[in-house]
N, C-alpha and C. Protein backbone atom coordinates (compact mmCIF):
# COMPACT_ATOMS: atom_id res chain seq x y z
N UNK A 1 81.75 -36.71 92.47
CA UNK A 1 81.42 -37.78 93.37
C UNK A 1 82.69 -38.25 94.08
N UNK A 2 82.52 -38.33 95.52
CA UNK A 2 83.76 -38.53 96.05
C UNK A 2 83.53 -40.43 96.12
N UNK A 3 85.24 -40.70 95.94
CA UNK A 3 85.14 -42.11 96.07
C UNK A 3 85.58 -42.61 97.73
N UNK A 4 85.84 -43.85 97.98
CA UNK A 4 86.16 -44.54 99.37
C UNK A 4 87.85 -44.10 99.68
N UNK A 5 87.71 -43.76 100.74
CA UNK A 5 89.48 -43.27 101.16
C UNK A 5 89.56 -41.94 100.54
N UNK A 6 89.28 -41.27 99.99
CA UNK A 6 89.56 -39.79 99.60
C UNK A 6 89.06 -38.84 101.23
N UNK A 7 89.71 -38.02 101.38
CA UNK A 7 89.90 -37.22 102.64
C UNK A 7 88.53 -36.16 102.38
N UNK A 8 88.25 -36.17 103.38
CA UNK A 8 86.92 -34.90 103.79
C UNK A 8 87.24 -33.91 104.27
N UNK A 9 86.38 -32.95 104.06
CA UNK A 9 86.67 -31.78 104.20
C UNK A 9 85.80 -31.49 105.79
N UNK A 10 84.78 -32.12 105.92
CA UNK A 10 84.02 -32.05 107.16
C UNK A 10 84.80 -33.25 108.26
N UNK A 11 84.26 -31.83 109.44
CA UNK A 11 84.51 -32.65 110.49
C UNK A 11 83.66 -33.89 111.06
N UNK A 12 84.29 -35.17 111.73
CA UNK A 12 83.90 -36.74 111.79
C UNK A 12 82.54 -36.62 112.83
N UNK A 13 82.23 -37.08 112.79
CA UNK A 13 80.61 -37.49 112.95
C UNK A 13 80.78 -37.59 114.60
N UNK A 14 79.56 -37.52 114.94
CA UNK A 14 78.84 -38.08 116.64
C UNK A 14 78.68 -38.90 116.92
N UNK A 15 79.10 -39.76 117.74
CA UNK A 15 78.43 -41.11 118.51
C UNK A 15 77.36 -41.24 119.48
N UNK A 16 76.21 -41.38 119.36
CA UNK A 16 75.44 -41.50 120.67
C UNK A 16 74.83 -43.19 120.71
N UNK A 17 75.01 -43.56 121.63
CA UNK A 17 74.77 -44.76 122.02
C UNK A 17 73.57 -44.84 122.95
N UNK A 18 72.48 -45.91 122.76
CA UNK A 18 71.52 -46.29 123.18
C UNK A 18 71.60 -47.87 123.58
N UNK A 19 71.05 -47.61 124.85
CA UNK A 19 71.75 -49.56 125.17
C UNK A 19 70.50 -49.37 126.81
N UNK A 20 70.23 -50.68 126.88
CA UNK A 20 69.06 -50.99 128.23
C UNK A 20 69.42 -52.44 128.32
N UNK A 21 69.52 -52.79 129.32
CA UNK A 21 69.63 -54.61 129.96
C UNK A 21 68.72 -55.12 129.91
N UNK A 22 67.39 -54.79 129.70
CA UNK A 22 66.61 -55.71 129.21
C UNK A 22 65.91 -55.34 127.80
N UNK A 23 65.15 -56.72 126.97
CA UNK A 23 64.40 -55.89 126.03
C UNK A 23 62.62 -55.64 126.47
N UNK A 24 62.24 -54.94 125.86
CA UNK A 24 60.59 -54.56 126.09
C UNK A 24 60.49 -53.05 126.96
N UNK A 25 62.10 -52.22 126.46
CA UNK A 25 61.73 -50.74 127.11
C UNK A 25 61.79 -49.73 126.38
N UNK A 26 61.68 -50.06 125.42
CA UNK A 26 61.77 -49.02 124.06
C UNK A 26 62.72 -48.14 123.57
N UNK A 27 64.13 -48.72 123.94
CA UNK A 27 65.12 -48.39 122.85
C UNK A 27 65.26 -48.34 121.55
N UNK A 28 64.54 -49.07 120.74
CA UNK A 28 64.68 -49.16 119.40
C UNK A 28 63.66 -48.16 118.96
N UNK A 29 62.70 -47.60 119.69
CA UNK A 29 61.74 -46.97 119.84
C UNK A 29 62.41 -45.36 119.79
N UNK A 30 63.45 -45.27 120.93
CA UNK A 30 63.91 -43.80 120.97
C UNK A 30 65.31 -44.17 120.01
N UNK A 31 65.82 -44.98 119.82
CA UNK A 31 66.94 -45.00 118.85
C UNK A 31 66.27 -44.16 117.19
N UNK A 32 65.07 -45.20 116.90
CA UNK A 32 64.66 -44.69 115.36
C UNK A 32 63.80 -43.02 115.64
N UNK A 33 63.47 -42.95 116.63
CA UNK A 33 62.85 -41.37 116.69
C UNK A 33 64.22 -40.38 116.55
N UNK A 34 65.43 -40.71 117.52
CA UNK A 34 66.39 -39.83 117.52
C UNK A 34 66.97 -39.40 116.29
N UNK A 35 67.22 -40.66 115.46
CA UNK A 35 68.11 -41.04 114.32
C UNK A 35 67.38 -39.97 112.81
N UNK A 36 65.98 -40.25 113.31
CA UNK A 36 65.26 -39.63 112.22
C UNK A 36 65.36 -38.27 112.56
N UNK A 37 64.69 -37.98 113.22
CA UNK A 37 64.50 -36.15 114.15
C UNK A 37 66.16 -35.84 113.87
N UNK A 38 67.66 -36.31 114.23
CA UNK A 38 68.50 -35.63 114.01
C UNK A 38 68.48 -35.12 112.73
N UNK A 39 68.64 -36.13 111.62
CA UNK A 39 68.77 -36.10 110.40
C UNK A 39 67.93 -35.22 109.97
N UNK A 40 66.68 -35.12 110.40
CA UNK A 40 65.45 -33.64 109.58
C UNK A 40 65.93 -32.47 110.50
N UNK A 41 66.34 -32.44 111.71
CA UNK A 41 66.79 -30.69 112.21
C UNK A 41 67.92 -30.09 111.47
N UNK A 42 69.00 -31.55 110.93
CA UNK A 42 70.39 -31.01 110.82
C UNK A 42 70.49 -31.00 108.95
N UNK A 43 69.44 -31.64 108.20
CA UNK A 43 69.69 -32.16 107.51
C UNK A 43 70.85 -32.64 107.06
N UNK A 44 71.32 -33.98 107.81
CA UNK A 44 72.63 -34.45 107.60
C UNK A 44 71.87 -36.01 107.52
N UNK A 45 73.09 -36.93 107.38
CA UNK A 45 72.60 -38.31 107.13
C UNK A 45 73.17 -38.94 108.40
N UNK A 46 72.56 -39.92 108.75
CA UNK A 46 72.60 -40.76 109.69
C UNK A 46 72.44 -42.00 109.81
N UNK A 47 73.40 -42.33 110.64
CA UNK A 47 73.86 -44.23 110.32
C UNK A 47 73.04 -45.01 111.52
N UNK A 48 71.99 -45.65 111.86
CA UNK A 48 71.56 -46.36 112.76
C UNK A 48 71.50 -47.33 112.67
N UNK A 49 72.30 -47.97 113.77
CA UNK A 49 72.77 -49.84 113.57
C UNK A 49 72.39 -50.65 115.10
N UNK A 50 71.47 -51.65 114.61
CA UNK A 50 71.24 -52.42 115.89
C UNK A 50 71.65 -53.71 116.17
N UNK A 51 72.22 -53.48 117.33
CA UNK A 51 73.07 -54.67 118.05
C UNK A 51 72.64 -55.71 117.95
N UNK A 52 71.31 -55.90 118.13
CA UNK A 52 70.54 -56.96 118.65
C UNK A 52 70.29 -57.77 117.34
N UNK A 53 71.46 -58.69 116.99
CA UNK A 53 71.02 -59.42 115.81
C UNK A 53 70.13 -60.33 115.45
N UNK A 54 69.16 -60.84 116.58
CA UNK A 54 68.57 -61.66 116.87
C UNK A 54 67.07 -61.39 116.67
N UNK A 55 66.92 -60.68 117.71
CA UNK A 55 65.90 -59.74 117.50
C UNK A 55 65.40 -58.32 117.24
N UNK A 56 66.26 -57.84 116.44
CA UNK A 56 66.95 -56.15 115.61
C UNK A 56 64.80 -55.64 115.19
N UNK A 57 64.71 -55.24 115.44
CA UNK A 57 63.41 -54.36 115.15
C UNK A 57 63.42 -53.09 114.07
N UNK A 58 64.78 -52.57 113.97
CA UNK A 58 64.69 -51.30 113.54
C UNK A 58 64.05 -51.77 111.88
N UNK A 59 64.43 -52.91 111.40
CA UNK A 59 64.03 -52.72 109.91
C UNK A 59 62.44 -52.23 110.24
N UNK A 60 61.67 -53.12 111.24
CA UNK A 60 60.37 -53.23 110.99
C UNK A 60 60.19 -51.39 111.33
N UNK A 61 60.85 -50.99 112.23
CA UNK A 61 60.41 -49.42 112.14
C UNK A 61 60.07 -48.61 111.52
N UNK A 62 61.54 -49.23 110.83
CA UNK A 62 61.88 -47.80 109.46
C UNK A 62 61.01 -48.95 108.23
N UNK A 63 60.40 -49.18 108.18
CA UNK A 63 59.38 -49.96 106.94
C UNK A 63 60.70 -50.48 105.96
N UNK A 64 61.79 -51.13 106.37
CA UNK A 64 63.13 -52.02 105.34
C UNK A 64 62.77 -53.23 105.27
N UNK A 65 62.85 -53.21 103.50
CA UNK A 65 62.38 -54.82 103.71
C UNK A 65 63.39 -55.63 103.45
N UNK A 66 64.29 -56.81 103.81
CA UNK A 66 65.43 -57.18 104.06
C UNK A 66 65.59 -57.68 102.35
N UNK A 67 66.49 -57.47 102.52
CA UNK A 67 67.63 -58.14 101.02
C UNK A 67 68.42 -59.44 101.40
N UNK A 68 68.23 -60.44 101.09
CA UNK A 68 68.77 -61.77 100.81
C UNK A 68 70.00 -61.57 100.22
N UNK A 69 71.19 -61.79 100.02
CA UNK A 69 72.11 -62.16 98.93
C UNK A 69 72.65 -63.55 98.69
């Protein structure tokens, strides 16, 4: 099990960014389709994080049910 700060052997990850000026056009919509579909073609893992702290949708997508601490 590798721990935090130990060096990888793979090369660093992709950035793709999803962003629209307004809401109600279905970014979070093609964000969680992309995020998923990469991860099952490549089988690799994937980090999807939404900006929108306010009104963030992706939990309700991906069925996350929030954790309190």
């Amino acid at each position: 099990m590798r721990g935090l700060g130990t060096p990888r052997s793979r090369a660093p990850g992709k950035l793709i960014a999803i962003a629209h000026a307004k809401g109600g056009v279905g970014a979070s919509t093609v964000s969680t389709n992309l995020a998923v579909g990469l991860a099952r073609s490549f089988h690799s893992r994937t980090l999807l994080v939404d900006a929108d702290l306010w009104y963030g949708d992706l939990g309700l997508l991906m069925d996350v049910t929030p954790v309190t601490r």
